[in-house]
PDB file of N, CA and C in Angstrom:
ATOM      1  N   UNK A   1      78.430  64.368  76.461  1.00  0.00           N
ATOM      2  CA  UNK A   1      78.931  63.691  77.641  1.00  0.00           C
ATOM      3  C   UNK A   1      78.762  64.625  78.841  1.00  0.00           C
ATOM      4  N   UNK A   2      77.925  63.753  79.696  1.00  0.00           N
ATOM      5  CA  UNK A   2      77.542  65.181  81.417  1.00  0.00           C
ATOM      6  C   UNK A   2      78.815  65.200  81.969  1.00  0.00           C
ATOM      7  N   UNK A   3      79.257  66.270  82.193  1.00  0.00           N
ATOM      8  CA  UNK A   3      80.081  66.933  83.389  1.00  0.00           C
ATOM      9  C   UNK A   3      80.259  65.884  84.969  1.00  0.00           C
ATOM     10  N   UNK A   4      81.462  65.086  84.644  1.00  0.00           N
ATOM     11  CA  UNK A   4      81.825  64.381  86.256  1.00  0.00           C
ATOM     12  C   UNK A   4      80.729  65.400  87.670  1.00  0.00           C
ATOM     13  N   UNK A   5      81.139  66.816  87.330  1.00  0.00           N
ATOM     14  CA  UNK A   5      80.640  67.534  88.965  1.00  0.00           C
ATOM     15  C   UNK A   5      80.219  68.599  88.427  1.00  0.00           C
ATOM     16  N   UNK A   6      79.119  69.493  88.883  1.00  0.00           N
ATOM     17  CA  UNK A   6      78.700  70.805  88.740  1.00  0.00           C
ATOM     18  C   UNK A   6      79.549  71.758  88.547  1.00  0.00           C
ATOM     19  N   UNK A   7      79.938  72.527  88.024  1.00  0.00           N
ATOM     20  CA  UNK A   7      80.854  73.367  88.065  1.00  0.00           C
ATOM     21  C   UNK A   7      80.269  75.415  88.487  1.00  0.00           C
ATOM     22  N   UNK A   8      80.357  75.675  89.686  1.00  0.00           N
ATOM     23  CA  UNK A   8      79.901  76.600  90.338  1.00  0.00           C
ATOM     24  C   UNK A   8      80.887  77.528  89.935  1.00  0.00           C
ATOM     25  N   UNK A   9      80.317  78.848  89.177  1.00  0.00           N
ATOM     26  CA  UNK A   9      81.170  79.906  88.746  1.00  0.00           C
ATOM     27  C   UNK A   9      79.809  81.222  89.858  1.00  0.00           C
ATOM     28  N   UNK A  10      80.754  81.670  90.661  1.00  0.00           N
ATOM     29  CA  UNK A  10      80.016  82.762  91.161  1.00  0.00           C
ATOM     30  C   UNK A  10      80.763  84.043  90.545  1.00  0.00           C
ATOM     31  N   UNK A  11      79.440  84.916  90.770  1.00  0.00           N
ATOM     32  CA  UNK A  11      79.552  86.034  90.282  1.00  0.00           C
ATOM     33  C   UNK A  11      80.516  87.409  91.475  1.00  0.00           C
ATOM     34  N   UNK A  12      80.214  86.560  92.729  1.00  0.00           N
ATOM     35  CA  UNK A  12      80.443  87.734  93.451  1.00  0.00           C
ATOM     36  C   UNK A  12      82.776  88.052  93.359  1.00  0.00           C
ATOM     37  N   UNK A  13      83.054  88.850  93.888  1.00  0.00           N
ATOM     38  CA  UNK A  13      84.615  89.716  93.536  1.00  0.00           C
ATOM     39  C   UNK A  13      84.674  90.073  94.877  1.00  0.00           C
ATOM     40  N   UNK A  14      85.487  89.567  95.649  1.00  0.00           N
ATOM     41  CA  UNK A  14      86.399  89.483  96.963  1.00  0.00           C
ATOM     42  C   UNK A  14      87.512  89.787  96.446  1.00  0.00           C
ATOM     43  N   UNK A  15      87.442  91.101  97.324  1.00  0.00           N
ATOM     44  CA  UNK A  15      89.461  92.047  97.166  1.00  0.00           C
ATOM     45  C   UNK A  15      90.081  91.321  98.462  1.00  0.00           C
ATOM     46  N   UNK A  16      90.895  91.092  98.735  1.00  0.00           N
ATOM     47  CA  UNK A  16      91.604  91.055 100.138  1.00  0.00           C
ATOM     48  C   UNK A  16      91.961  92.011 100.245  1.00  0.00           C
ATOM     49  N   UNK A  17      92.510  92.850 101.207  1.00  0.00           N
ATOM     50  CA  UNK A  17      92.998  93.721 102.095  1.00  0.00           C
ATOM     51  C   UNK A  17      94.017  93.828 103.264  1.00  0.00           C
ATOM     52  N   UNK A  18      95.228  94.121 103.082  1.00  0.00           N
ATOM     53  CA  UNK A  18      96.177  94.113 103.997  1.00  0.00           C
ATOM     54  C   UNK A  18      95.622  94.461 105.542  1.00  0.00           C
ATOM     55  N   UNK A  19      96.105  93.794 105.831  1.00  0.00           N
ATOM     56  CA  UNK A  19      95.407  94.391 107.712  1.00  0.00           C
ATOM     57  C   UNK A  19      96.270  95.621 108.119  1.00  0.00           C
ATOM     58  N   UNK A  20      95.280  96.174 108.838  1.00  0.00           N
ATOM     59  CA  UNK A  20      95.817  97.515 109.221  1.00  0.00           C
ATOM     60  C   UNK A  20      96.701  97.327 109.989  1.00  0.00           C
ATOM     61  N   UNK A  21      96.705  97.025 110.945  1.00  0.00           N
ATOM     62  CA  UNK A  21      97.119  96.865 112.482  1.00  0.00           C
ATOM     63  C   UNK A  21      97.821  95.594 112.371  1.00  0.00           C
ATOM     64  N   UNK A  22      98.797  95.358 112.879  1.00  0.00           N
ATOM     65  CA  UNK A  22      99.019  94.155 113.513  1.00  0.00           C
ATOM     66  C   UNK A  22      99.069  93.619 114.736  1.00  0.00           C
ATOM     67  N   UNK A  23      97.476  94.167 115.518  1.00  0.00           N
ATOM     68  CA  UNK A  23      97.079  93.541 116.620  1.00  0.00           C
ATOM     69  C   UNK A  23      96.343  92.911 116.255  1.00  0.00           C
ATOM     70  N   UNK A  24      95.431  92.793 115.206  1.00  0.00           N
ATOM     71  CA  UNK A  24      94.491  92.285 114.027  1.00  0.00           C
ATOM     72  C   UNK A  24      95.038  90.412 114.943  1.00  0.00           C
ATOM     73  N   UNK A  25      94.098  89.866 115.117  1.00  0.00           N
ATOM     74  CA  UNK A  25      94.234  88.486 114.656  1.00  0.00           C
ATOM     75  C   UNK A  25      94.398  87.649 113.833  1.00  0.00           C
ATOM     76  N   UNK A  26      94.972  86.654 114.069  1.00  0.00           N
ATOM     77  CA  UNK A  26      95.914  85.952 113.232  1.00  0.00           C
ATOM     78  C   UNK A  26      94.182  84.999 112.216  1.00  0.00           C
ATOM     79  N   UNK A  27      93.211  85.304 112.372  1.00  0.00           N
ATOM     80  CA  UNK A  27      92.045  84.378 111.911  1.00  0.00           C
ATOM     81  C   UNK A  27      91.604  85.284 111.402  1.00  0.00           C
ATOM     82  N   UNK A  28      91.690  86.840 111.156  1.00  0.00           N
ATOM     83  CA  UNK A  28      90.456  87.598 110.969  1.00  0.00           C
ATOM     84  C   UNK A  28      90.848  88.054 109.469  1.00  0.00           C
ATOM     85  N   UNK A  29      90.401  88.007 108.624  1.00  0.00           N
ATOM     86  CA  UNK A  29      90.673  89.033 107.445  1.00  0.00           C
ATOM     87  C   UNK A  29      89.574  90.133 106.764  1.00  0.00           C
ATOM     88  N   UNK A  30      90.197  90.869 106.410  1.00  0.00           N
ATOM     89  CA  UNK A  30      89.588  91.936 105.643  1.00  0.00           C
ATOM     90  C   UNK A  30      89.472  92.217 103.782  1.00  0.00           C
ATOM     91  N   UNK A  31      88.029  92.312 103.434  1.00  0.00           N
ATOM     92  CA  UNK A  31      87.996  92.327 102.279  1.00  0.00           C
ATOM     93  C   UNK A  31      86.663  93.452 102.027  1.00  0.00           C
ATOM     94  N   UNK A  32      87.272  93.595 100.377  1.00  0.00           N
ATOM     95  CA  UNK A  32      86.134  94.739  99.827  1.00  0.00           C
ATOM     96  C   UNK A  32      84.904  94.249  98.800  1.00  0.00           C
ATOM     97  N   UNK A  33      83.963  94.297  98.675  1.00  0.00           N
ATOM     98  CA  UNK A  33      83.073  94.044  97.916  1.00  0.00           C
ATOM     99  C   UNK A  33      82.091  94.779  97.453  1.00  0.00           C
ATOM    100  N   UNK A  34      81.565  95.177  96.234  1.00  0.00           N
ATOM    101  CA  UNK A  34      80.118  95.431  95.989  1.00  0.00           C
ATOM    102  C   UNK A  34      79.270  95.424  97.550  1.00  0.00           C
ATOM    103  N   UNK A  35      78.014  96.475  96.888  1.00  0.00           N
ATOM    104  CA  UNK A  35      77.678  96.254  97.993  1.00  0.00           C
ATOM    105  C   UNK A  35      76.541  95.663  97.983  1.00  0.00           C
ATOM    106  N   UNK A  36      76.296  95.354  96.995  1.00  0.00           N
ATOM    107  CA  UNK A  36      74.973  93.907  96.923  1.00  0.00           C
ATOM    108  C   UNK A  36      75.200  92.879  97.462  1.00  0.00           C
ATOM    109  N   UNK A  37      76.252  92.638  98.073  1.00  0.00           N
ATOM    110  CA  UNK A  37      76.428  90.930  98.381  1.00  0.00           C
ATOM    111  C   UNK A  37      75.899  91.232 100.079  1.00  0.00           C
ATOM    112  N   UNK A  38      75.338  90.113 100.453  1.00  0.00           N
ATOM    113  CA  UNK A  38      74.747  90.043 102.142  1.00  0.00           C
ATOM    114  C   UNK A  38      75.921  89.158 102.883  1.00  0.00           C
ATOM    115  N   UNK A  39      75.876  89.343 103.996  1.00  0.00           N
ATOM    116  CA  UNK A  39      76.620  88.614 105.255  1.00  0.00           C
ATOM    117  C   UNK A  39      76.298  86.786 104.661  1.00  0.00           C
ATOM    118  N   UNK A  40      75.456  86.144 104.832  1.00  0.00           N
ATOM    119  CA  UNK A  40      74.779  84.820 104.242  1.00  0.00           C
ATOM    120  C   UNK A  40      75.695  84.629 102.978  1.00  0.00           C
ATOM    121  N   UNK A  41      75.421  85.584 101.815  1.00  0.00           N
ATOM    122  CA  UNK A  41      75.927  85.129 100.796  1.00  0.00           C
ATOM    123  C   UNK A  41      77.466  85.002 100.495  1.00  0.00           C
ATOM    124  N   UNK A  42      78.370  85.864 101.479  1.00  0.00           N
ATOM    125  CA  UNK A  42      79.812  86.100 101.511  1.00  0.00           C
ATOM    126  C   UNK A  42      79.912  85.246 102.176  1.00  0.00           C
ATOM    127  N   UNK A  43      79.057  84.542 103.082  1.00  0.00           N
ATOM    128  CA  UNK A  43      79.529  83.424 104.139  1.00  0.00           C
ATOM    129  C   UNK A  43      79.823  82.379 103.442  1.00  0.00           C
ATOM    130  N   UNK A  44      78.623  81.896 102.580  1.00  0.00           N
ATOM    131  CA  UNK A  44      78.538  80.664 101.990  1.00  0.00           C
ATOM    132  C   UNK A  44      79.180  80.581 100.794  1.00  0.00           C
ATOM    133  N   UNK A  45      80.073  81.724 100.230  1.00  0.00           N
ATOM    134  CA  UNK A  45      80.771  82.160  99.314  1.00  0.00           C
ATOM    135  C   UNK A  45      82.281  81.711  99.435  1.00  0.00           C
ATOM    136  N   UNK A  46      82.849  81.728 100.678  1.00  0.00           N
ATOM    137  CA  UNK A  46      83.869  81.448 101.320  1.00  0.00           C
ATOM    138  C   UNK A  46      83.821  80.054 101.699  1.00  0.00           C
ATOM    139  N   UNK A  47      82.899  79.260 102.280  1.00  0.00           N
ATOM    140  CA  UNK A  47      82.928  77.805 102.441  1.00  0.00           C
ATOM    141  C   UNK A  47      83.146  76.995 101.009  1.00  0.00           C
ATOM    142  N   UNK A  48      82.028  77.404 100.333  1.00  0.00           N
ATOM    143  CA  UNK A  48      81.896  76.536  98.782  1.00  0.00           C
ATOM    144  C   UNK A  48      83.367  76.426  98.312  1.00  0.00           C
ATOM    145  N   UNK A  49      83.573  77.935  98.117  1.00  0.00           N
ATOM    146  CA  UNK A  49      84.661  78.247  97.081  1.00  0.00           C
ATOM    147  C   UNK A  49      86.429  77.542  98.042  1.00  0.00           C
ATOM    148  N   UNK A  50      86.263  77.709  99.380  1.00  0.00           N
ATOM    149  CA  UNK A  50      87.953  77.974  99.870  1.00  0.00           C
ATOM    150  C   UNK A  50      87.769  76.669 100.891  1.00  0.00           C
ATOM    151  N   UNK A  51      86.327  76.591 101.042  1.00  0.00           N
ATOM    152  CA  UNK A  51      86.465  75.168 101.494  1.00  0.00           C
ATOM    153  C   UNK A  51      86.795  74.926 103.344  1.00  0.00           C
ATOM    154  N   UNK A  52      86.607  76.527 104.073  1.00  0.00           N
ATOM    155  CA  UNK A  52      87.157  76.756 105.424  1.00  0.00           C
ATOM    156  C   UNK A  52      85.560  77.223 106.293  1.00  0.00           C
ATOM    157  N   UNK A  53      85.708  77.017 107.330  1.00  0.00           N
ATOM    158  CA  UNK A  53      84.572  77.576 108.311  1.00  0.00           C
ATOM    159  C   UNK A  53      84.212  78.859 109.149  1.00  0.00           C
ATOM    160  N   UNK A  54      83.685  79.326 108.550  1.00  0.00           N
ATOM    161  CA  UNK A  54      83.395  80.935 109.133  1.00  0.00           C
ATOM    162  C   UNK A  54      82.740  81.458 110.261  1.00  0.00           C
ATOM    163  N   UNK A  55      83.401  81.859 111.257  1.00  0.00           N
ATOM    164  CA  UNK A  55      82.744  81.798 112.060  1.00  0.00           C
ATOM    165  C   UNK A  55      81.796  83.608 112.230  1.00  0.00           C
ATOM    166  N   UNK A  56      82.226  84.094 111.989  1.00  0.00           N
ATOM    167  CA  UNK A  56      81.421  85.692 111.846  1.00  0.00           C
ATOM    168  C   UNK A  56      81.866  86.663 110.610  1.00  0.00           C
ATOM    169  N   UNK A  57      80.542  86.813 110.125  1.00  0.00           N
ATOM    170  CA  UNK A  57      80.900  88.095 109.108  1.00  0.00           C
ATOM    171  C   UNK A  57      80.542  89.632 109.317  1.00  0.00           C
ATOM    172  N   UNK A  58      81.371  90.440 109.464  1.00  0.00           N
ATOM    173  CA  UNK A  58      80.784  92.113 110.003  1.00  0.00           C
ATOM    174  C   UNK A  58      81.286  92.901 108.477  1.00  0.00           C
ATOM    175  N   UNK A  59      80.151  93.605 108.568  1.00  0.00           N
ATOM    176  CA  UNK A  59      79.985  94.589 106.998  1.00  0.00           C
ATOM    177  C   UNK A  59      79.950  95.614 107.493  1.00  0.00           C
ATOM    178  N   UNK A  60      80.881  96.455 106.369  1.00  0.00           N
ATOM    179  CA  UNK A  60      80.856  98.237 106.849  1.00  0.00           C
ATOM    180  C   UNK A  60      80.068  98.629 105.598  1.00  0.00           C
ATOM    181  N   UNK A  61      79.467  99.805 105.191  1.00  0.00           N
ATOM    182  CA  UNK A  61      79.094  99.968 103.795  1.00  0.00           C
ATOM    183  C   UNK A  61      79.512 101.671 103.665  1.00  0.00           C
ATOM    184  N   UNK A  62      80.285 101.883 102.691  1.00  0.00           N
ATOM    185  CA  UNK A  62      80.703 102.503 102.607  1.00  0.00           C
ATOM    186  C   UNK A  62      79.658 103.217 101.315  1.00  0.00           C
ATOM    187  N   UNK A  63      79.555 104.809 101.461  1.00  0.00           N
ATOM    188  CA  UNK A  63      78.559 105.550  99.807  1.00  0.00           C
ATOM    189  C   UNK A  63      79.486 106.034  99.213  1.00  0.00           C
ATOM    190  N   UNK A  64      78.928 106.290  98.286  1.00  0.00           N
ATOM    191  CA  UNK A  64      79.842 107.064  97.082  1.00  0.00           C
ATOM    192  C   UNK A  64      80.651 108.452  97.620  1.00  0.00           C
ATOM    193  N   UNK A  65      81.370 108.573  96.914  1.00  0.00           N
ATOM    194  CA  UNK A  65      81.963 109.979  97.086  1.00  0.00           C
ATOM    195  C   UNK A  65      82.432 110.551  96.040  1.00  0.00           C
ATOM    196  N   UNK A  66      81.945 111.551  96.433  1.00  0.00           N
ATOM    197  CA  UNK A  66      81.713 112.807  94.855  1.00  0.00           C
ATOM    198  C   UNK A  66      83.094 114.355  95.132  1.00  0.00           C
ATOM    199  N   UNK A  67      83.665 114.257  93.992  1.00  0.00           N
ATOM    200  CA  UNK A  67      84.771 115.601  94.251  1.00  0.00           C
ATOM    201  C   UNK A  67      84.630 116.330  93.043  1.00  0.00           C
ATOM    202  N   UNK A  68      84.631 117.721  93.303  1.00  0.00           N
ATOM    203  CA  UNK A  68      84.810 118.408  92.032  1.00  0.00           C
ATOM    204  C   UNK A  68      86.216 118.868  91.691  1.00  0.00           C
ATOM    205  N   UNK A  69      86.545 118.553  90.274  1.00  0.00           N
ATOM    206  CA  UNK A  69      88.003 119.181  89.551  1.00  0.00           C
ATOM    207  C   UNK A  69      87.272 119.806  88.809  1.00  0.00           C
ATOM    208  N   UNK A  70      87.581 120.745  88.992  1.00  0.00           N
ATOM    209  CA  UNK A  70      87.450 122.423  87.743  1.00  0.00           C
ATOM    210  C   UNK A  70      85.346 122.244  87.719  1.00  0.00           C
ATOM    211  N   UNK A  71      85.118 121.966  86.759  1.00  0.00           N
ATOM    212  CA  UNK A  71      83.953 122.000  86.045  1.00  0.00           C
ATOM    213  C   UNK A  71      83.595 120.457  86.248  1.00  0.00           C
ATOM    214  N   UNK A  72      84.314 119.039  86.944  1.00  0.00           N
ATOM    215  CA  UNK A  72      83.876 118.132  86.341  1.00  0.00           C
ATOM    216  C   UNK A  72      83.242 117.347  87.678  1.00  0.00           C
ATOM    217  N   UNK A  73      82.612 116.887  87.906  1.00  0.00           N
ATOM    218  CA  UNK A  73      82.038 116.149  88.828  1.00  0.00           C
ATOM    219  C   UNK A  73      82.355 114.468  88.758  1.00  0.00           C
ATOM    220  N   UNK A  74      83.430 113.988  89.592  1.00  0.00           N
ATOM    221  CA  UNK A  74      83.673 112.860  89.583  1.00  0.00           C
ATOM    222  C   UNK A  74      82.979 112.073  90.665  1.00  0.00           C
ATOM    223  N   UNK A  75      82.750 111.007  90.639  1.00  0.00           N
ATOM    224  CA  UNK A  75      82.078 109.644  91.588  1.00  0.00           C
ATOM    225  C   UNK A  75      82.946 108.501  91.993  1.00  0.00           C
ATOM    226  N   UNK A  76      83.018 108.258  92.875  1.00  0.00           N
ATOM    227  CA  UNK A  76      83.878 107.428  93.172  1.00  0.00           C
ATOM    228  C   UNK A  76      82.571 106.143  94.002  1.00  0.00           C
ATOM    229  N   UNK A  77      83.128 104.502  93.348  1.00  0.00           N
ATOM    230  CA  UNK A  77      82.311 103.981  93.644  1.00  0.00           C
ATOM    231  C   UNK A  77      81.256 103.227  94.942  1.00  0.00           C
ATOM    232  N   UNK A  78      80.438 103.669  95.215  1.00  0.00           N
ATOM    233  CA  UNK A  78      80.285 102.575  96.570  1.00  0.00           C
ATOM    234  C   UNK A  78      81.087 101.138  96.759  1.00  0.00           C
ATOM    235  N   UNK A  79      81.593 100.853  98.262  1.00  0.00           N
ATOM    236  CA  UNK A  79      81.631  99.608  98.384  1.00  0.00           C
ATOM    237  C   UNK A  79      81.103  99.132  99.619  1.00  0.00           C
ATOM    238  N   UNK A  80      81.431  97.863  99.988  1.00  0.00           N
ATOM    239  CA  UNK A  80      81.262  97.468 101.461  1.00  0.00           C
ATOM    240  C   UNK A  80      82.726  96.778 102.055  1.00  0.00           C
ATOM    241  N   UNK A  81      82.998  97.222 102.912  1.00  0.00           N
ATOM    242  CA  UNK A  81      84.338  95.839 103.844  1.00  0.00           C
ATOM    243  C   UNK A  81      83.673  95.341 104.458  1.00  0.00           C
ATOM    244  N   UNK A  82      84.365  94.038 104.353  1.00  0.00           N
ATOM    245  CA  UNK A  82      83.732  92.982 105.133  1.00  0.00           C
ATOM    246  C   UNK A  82      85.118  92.390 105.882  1.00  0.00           C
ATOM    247  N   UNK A  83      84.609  92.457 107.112  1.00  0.00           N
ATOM    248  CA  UNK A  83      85.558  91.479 108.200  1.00  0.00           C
ATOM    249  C   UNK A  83      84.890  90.336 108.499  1.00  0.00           C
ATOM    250  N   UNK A  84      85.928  89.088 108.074  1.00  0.00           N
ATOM    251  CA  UNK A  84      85.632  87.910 108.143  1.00  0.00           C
ATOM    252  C   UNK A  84      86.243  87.107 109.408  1.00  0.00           C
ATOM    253  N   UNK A  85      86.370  86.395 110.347  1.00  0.00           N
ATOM    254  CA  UNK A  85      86.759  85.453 111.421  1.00  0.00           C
ATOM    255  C   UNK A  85      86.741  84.215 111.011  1.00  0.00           C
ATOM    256  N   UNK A  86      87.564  83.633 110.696  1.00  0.00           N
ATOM    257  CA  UNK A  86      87.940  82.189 110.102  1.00  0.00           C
ATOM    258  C   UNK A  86      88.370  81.078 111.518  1.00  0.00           C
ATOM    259  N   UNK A  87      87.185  80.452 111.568  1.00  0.00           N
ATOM    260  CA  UNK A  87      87.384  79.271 112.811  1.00  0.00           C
ATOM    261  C   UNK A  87      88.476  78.457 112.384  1.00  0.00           C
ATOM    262  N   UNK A  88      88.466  77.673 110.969  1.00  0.00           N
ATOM    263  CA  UNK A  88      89.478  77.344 110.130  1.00  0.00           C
ATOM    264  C   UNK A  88      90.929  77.672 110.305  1.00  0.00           C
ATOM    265  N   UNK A  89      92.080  76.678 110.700  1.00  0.00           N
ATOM    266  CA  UNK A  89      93.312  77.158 110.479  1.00  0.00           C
ATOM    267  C   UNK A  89      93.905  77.296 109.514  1.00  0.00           C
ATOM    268  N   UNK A  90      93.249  76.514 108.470  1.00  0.00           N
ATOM    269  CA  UNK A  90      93.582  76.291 107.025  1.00  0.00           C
ATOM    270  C   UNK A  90      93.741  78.060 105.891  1.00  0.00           C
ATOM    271  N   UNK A  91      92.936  78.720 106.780  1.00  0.00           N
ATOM    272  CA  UNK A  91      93.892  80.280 105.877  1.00  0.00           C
ATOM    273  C   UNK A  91      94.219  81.148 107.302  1.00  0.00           C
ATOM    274  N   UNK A  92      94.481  80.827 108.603  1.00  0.00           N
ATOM    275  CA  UNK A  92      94.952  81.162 109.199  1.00  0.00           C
ATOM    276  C   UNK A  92      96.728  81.477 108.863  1.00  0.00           C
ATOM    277  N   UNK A  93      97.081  82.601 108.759  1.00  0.00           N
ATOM    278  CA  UNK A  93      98.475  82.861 108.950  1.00  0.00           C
ATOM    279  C   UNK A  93      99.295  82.261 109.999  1.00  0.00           C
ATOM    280  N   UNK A  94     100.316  81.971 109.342  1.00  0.00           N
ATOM    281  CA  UNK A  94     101.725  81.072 110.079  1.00  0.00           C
ATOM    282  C   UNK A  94     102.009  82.458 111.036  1.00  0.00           C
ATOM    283  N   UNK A  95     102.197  81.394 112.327  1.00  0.00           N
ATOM    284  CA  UNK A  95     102.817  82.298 113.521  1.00  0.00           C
ATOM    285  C   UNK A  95     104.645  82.061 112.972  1.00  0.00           C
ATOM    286  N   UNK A  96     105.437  82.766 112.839  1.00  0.00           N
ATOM    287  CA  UNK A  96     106.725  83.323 113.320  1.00  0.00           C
ATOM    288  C   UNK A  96     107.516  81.833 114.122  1.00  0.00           C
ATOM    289  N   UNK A  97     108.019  80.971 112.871  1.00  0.00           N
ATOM    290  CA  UNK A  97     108.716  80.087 114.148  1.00  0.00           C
ATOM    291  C   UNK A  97     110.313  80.480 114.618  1.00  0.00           C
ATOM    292  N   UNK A  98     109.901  80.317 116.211  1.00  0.00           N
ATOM    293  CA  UNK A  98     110.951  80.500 117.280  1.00  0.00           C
ATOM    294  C   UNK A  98     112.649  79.373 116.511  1.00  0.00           C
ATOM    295  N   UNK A  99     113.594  79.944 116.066  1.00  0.00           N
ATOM    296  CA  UNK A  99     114.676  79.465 116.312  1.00  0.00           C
ATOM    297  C   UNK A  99     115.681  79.727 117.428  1.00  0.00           C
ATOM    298  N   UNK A 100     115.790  78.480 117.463  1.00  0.00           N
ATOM    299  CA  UNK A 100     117.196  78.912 118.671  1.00  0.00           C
ATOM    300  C   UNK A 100     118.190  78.845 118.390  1.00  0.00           C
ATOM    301  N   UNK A 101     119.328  79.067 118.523  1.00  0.00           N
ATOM    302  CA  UNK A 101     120.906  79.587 117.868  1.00  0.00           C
ATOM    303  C   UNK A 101     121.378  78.629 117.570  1.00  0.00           C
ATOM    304  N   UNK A 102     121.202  76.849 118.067  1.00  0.00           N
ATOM    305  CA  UNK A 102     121.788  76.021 116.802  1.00  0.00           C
ATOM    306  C   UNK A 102     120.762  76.126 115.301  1.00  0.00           C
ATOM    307  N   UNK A 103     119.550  76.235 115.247  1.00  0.00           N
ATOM    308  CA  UNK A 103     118.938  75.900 113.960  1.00  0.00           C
ATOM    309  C   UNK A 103     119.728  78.152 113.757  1.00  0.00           C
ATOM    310  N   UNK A 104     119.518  78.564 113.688  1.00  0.00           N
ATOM    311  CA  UNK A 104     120.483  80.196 113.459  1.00  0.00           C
ATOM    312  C   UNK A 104     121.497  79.762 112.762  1.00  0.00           C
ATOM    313  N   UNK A 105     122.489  79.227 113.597  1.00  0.00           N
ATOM    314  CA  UNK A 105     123.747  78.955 113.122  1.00  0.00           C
ATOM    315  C   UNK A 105     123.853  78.167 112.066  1.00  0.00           C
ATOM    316  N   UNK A 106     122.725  77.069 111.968  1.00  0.00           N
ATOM    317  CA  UNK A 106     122.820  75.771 111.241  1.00  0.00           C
ATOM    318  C   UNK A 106     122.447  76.672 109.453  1.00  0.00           C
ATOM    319  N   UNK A 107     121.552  77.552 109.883  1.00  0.00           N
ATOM    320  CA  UNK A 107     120.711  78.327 108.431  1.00  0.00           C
ATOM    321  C   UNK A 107     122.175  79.017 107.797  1.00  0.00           C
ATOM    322  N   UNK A 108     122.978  79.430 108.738  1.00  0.00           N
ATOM    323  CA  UNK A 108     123.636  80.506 108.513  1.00  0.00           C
ATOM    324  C   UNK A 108     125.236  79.838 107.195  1.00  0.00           C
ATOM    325  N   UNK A 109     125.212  78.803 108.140  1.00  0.00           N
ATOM    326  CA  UNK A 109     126.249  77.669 107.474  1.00  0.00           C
ATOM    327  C   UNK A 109     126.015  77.497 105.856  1.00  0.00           C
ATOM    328  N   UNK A 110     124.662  77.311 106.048  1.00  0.00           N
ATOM    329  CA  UNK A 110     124.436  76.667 104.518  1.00  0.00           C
ATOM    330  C   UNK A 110     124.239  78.119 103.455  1.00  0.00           C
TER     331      UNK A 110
END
């Protein structure tokens, strides 16, 4: 029996990332990835999968980094961050709603 709908399993692994700053915009988020994945493919990675509209993707790429303990040579892995701009309000973060001292008082009651 065929499958009602295609079922799209991607390969690529999006970390989220706390924002540094909170001057950061309320649309923009930050994430870590491999660094094989391209701007195009994280774009269209985010529509398919979350279903929202992207309006810019900026990539940092970060290399490996190597430290020595005693005798041992450790590696630490490449990645890339990617800052994303979401035109979409739909994973836009909730602004802070304004109460005024009856809804205060009213919370406080119950």
């Amino acid at each position: 029996m065929p499958l009602p709908h295609q079922v799209w399993l991607p390969e690529i692994q999006l970390t989220l990332i706390r924002r540094a700053t909170a001057r950061m915009p309320r649309n923009n988020y930050v994430f870590r990835t491999a660094p094989k994945w391209t701007k195009p493919e994280i774009k269209q990675f985010l529509q398919k999968a979350y279903g929202v509209k992207v309006a810019r993707v900026a990539t940092i790429n970060y290399p490996p980094r190597y430290s020595i303990v005693g005798r041992i040579l450790r590696k630490r892995r490449a990645f890339k961050k990617v800052y994303v701009t979401v035109t979409d309000d739909a994973l836009a973060a909730p602004a802070r709603p304004d109460y005024d001292s009856e809804a205060l008082s009213a919370m406080e009651r119950a």
